[in-house]
Protein backbone atom coordinates (compact mmCIF):
# COMPACT_ATOMS: atom_id res chain seq x y z
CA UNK A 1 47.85 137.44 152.63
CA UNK A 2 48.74 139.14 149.34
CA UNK A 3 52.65 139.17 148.98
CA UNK A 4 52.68 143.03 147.99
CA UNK A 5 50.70 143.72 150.99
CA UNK A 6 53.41 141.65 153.23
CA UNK A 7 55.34 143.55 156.08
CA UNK A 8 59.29 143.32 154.54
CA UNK A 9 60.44 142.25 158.09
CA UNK A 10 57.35 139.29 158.27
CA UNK A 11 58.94 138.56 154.57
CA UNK A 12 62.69 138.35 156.06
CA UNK A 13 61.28 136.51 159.08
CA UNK A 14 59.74 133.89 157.12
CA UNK A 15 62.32 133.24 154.29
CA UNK A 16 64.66 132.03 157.50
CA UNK A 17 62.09 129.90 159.10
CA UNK A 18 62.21 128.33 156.23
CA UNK A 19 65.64 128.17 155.52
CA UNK A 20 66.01 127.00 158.81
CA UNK A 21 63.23 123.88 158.12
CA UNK A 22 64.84 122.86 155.29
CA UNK A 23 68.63 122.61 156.31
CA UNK A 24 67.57 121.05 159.84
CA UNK A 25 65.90 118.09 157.80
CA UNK A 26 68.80 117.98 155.40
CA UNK A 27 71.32 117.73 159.01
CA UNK A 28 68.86 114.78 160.28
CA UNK A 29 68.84 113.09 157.24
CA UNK A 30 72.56 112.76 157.27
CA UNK A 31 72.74 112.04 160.70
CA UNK A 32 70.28 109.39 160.85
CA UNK A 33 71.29 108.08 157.06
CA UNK A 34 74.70 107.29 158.75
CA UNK A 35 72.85 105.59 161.92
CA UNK A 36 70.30 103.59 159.68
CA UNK A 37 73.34 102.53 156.89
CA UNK A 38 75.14 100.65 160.51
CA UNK A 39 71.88 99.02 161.47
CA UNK A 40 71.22 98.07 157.82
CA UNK A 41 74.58 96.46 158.07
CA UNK A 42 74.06 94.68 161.48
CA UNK A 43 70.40 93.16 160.44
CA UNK A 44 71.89 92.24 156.83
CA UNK A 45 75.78 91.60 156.60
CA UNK A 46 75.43 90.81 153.23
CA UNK A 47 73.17 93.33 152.38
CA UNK A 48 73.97 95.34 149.12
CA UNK A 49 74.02 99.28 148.71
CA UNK A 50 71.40 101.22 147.31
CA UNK A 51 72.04 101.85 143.39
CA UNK A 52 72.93 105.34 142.61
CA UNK A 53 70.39 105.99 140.73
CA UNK A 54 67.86 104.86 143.23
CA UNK A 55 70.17 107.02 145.76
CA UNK A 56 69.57 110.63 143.20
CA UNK A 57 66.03 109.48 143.10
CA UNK A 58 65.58 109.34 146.78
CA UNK A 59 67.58 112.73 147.03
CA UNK A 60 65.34 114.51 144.65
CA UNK A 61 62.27 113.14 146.31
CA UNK A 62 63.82 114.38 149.47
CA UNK A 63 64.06 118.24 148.47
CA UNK A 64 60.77 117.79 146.58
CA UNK A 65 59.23 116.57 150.26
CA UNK A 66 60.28 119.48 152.17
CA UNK A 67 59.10 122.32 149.53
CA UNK A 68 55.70 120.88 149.37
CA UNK A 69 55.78 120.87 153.25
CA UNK A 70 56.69 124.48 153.09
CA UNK A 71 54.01 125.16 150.16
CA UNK A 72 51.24 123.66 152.22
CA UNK A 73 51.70 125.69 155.31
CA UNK A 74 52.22 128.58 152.93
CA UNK A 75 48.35 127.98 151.92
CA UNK A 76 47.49 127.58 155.48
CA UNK A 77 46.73 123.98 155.09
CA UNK A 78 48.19 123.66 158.44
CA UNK A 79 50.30 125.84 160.97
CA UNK A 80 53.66 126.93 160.34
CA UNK A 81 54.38 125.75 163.84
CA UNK A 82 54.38 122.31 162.51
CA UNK A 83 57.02 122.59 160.53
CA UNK A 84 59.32 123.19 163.63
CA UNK A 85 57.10 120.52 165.73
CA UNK A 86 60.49 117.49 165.65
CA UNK A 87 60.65 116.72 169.05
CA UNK A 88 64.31 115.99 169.03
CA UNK A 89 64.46 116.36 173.35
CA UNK A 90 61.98 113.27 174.01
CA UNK A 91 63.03 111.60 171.08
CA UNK A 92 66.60 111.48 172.68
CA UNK A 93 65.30 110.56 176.11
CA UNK A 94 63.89 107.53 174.59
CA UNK A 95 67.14 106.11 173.14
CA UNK A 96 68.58 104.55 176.22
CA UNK A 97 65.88 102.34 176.48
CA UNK A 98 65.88 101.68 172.84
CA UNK A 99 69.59 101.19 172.64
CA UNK A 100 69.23 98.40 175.38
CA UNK A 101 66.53 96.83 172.96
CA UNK A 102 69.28 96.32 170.27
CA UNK A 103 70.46 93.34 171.04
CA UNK A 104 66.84 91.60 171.67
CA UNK A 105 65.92 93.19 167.86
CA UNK A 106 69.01 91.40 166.51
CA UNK A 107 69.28 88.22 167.82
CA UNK A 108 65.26 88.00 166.83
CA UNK A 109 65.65 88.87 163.56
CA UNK A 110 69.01 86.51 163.04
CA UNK A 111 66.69 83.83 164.64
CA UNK A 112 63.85 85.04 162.76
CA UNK A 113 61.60 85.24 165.88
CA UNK A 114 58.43 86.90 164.13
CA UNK A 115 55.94 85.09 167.34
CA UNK A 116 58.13 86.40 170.14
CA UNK A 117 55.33 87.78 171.79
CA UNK A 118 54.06 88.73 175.22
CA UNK A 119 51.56 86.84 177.05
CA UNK A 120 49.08 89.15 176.23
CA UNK A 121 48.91 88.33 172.38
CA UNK A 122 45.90 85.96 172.66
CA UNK A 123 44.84 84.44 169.70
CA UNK A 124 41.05 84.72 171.41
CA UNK A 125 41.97 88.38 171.01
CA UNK A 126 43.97 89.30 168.26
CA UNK A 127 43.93 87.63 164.50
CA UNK A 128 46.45 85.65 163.81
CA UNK A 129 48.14 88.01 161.14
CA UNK A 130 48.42 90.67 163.75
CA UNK A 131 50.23 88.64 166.12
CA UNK A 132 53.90 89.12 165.11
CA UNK A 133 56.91 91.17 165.94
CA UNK A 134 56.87 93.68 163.14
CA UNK A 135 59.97 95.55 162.27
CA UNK A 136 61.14 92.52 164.98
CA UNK A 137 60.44 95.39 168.01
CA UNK A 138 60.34 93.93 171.27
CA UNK A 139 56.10 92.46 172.03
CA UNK A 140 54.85 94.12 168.28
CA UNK A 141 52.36 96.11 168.42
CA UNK A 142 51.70 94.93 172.20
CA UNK A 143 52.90 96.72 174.88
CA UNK A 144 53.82 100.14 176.71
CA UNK A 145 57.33 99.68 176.03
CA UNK A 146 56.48 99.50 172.08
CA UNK A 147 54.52 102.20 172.06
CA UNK A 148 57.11 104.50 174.12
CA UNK A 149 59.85 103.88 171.73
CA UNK A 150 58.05 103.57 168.33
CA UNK A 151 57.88 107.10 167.13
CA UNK A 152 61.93 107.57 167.56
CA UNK A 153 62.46 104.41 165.94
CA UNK A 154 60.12 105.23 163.01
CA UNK A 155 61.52 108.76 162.58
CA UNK A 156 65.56 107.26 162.73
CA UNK A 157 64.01 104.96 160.25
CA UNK A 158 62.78 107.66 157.65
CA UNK A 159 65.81 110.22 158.66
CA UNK A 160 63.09 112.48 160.13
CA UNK A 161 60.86 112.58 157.85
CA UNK A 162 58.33 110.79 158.94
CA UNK A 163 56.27 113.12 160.61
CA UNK A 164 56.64 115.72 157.21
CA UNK A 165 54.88 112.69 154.65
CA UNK A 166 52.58 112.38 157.69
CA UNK A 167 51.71 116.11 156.93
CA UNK A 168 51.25 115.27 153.14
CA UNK A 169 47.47 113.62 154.13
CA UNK A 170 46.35 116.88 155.76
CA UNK A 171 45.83 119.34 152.68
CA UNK A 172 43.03 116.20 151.52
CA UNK A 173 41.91 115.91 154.82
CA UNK A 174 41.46 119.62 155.37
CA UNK A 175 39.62 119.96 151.55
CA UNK A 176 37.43 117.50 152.20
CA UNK A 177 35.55 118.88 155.57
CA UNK A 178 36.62 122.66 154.89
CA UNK A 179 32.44 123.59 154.43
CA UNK A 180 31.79 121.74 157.81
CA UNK A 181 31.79 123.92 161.13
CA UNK A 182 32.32 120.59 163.29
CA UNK A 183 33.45 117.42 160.89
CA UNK A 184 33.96 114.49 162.24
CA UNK A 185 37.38 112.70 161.55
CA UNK A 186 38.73 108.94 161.97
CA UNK A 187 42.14 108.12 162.09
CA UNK A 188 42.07 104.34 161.50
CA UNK A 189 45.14 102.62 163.31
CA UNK A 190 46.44 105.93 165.14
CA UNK A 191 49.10 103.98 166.90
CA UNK A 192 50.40 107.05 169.14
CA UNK A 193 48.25 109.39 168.33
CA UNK A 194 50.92 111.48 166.09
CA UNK A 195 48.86 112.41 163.56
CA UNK A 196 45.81 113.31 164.85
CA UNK A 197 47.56 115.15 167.21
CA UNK A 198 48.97 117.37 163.73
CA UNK A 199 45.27 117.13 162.45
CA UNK A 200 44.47 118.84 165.80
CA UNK A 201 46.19 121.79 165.13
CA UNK A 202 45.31 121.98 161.21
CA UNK A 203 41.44 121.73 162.32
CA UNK A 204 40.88 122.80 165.80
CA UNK A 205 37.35 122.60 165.20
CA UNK A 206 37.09 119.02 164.49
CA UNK A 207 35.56 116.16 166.32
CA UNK A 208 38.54 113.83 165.87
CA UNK A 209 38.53 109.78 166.53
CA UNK A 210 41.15 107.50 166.42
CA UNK A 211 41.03 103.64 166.03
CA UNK A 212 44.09 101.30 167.00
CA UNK A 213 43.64 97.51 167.54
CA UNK A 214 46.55 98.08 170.12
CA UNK A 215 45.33 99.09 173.77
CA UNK A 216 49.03 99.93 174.50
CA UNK A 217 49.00 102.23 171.93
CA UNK A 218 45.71 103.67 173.01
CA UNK A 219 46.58 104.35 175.98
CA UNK A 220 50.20 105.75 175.10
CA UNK A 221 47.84 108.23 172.54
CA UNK A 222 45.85 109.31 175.23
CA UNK A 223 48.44 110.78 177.26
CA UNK A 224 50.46 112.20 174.32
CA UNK A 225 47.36 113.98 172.70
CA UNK A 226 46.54 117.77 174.06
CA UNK A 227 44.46 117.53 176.76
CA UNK A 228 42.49 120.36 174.70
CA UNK A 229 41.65 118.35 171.44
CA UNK A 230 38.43 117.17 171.25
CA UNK A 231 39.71 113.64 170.64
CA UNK A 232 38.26 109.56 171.37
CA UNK A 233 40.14 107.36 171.19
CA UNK A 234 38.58 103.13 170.49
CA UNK A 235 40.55 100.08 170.85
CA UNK A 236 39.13 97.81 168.13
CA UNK A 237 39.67 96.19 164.86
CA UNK A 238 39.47 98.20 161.86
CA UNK A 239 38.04 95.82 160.07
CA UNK A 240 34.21 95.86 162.32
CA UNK A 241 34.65 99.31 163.50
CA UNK A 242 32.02 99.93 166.48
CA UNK A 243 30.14 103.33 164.74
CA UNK A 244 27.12 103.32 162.67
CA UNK A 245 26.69 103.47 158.64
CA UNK A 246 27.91 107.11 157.15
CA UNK A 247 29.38 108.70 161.01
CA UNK A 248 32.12 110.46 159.59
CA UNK A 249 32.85 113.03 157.17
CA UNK A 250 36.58 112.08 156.14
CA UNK A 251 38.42 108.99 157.19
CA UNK A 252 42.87 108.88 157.27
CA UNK A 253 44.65 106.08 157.76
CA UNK A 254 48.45 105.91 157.27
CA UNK A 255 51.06 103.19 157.06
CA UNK A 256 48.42 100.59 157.82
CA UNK A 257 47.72 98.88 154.42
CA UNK A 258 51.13 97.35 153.89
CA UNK A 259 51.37 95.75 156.97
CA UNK A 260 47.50 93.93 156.63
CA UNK A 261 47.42 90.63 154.18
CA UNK A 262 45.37 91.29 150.78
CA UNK A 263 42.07 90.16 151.85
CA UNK A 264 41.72 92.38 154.92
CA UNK A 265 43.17 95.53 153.43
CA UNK A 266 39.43 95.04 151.42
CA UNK A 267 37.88 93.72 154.88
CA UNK A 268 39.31 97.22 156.07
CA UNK A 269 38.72 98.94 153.12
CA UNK A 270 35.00 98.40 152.85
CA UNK A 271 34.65 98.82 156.62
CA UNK A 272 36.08 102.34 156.00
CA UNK A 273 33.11 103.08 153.22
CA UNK A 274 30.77 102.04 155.44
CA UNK A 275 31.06 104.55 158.40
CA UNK A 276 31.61 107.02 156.03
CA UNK A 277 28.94 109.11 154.83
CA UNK A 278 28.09 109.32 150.92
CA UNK A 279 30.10 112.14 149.86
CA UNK A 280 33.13 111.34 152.31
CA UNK A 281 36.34 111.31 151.79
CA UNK A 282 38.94 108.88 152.41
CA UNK A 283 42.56 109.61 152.43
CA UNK A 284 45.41 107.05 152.87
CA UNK A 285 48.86 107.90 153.15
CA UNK A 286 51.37 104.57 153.42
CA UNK A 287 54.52 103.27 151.35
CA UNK A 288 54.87 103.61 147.97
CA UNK A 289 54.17 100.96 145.33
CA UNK A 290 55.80 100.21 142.28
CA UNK A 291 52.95 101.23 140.67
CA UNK A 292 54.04 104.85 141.04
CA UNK A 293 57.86 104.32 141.98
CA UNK A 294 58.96 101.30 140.27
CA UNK A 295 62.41 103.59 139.43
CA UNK A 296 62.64 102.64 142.96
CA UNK A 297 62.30 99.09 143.28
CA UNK A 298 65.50 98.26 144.46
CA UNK A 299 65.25 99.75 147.71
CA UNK A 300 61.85 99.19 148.12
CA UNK A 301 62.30 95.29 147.95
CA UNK A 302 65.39 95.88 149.91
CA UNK A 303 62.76 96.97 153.28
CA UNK A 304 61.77 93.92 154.26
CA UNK A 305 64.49 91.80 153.81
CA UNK A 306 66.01 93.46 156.72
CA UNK A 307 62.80 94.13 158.29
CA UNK A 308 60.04 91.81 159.61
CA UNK A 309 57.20 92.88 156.94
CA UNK A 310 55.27 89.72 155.98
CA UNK A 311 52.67 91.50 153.68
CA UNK A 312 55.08 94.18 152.45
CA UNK A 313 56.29 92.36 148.93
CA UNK A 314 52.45 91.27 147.93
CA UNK A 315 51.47 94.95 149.22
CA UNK A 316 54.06 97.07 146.72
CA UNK A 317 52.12 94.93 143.82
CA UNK A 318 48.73 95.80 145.31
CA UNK A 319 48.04 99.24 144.20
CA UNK A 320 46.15 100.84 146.47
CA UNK A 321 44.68 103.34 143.89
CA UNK A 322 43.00 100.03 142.38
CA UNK A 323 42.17 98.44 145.16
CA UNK A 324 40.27 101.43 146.34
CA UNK A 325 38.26 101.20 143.17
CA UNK A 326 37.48 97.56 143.66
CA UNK A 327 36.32 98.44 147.46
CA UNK A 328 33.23 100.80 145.96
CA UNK A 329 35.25 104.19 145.63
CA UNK A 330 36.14 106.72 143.70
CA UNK A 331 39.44 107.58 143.78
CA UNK A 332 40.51 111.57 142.93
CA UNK A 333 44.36 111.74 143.50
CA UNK A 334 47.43 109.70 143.91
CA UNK A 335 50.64 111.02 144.77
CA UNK A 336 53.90 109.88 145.89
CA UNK A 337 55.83 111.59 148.93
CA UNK A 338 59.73 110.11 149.20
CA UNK A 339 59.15 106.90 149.86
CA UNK A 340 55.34 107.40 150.83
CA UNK A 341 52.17 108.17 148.56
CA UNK A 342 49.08 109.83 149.30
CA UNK A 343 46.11 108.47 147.53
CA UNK A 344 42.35 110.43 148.23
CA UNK A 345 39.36 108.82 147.33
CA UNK A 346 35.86 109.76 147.44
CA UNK A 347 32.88 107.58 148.63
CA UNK A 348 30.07 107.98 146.12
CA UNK A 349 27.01 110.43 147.13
């Protein structure tokens, strides 16, 4: 809509819903910032502080995070609903049952428990990098319980703003398939479902798929997800993905490369060019490297000291961008989010 043609009271209207976005991010990240400092604390006793430079980076970043999120549903990349989507009810239901996890989380990390594991974590049926207790959650990535608390955890981990960088791979996504009446879309290692459940509503008239190795998570993603999405959803290893050369028109994946070792982030990588068609588009949205945020390095090598990220330190010298590039694509854009970057890359016609 052209401004000058804009109703003054849809102007008014607008200007506080945005007002509103912005200072109830800034009043989580506080609030959560205070929670996550404590836990830092309890997981590292001798951990240091952030440097304040690092700290005026991160705020920066921070403001610079939620204007783009306003700018992109300004363009209509995505509903304006989303921006007021923080599910702050069920999020809060979920923390007695995460509170009584606590103690488990610590005394595995202090005894640096990485293979306490369920039953169910086969090695006949899961490879053997997979198999660990990332973040040191209760079972990894393998079980109901996991998968019920995980998106609380992740957003007290990012001081809710995980699901906003989640939003900064849709604008890409949307680009790519915008000429297509009914594109098909893979999410490769949905975990819950959260953002194809966003895509959803950016692209109602998508054929969406997601792709976890988790069943737990699957399953978890299958009730979560509206009912009214046109959504599958596969259990299987990215890395020999079950649908034929050139399916899909654009393929996301977020926070999945830093938690694979370096060969099979290329396993996955080519995988990913080859059920996409020539043409398609690829965007990845996961943590950022210090090939784009080196002024923070600090607190990017700080992560998984106090969390359990075997491939994390080897993954921040990986870039991505590179990587991509070595895996047969082209790669358009690369842009960091906070702590996040979004890199798009284009599979060669």
């Amino acid at each position: 809509m052209n401004a000058g043609n804009m109703h003054p009271s849809r102007g008014l209207a607008q200007t506080a819903e945005e007002a509103l976005h912005v200072w109830r991010h800034r009043g989580l990240a506080v609030g959560t910032g205070l929670g996550y400092a404590l836990w830092r604390r309890l997981l590292q006793p001798g951990a240091a502080t952030l440097q304040a430079a690092t700290a005026r980076i991160l705020a920066a970043r921070f403001e610079q995070l939620l204007q783009k999120d306003l700018a992109n549903a300004r363009a209509g990349y995505y509903p304006r609903r989303l921006l007021h989507q923080f599910p702050a009810f069920e999020y809060l239901r979920c923390m007695p049952e995460a509170l009584l996890e606590l103690p488990r989380v610590l005394l595995r990390s202090y005894l640096g428990r990485y293979d306490d594991l369920p039953a169910q974590a086969r090695p006949e049926t899961y490879p053997r990098y997979y198999r660990r207790t990332f973040h040191w959650q209760s079972d990894g990535w393998l079980s109901e319980r996991s998968a019920r608390i995980y998106d609380a955890s992740v957003e007290f981990l990012f001081g809710g703003t995980a699901d906003v960088m989640r939003r900064m791979a849709i604008p890409p996504v949307v680009d790519a398939v915008r000429a297509r009446r009914r594109p098909r879309i893979l999410d490769v290692a949905c975990g819950t479902g959260r953002f194809l459940g966003q895509l959803g509503q950016a692209l109602p008239q998508a054929r969406l798929y997601g792709l976890d190795m988790s069943p737990f998570y699957i399953r978890h993603a299958r009730r979560m997800l509206d009912p009214q999405l046109d959504v599958t959803l596969t259990a299987e290893d990215a890395a020999r993905m079950p649908w034929a050369d050139g399916f899909f028109d654009a393929v996301a994946s977020l926070y999945l490369f830093h938690e694979l070792p370096a060969r099979v982030r290329r396993d996955v990588a080519r995988e990913i060019a080859r059920v996409l068609r020539p043409g398609g588009t690829l965007v990845v949205c996961d943590s950022a490297q210090l090939s784009d945020s080196a002024e923070l390095a600090d607190a990017l090598y700080a992560f998984p000291n106090g969390y359990h990220e075997p491939y994390y330190k080897g993954y921040l010298r990986d870039d991505l961008a590179a990587m991509l590039n070595e895996c047969g694509f082209e790669v358009i854009e690369s842009a960091p989010h906070l702590v996040s970057k979004v890199v798009t890359a284009r599979k060669p016609a």
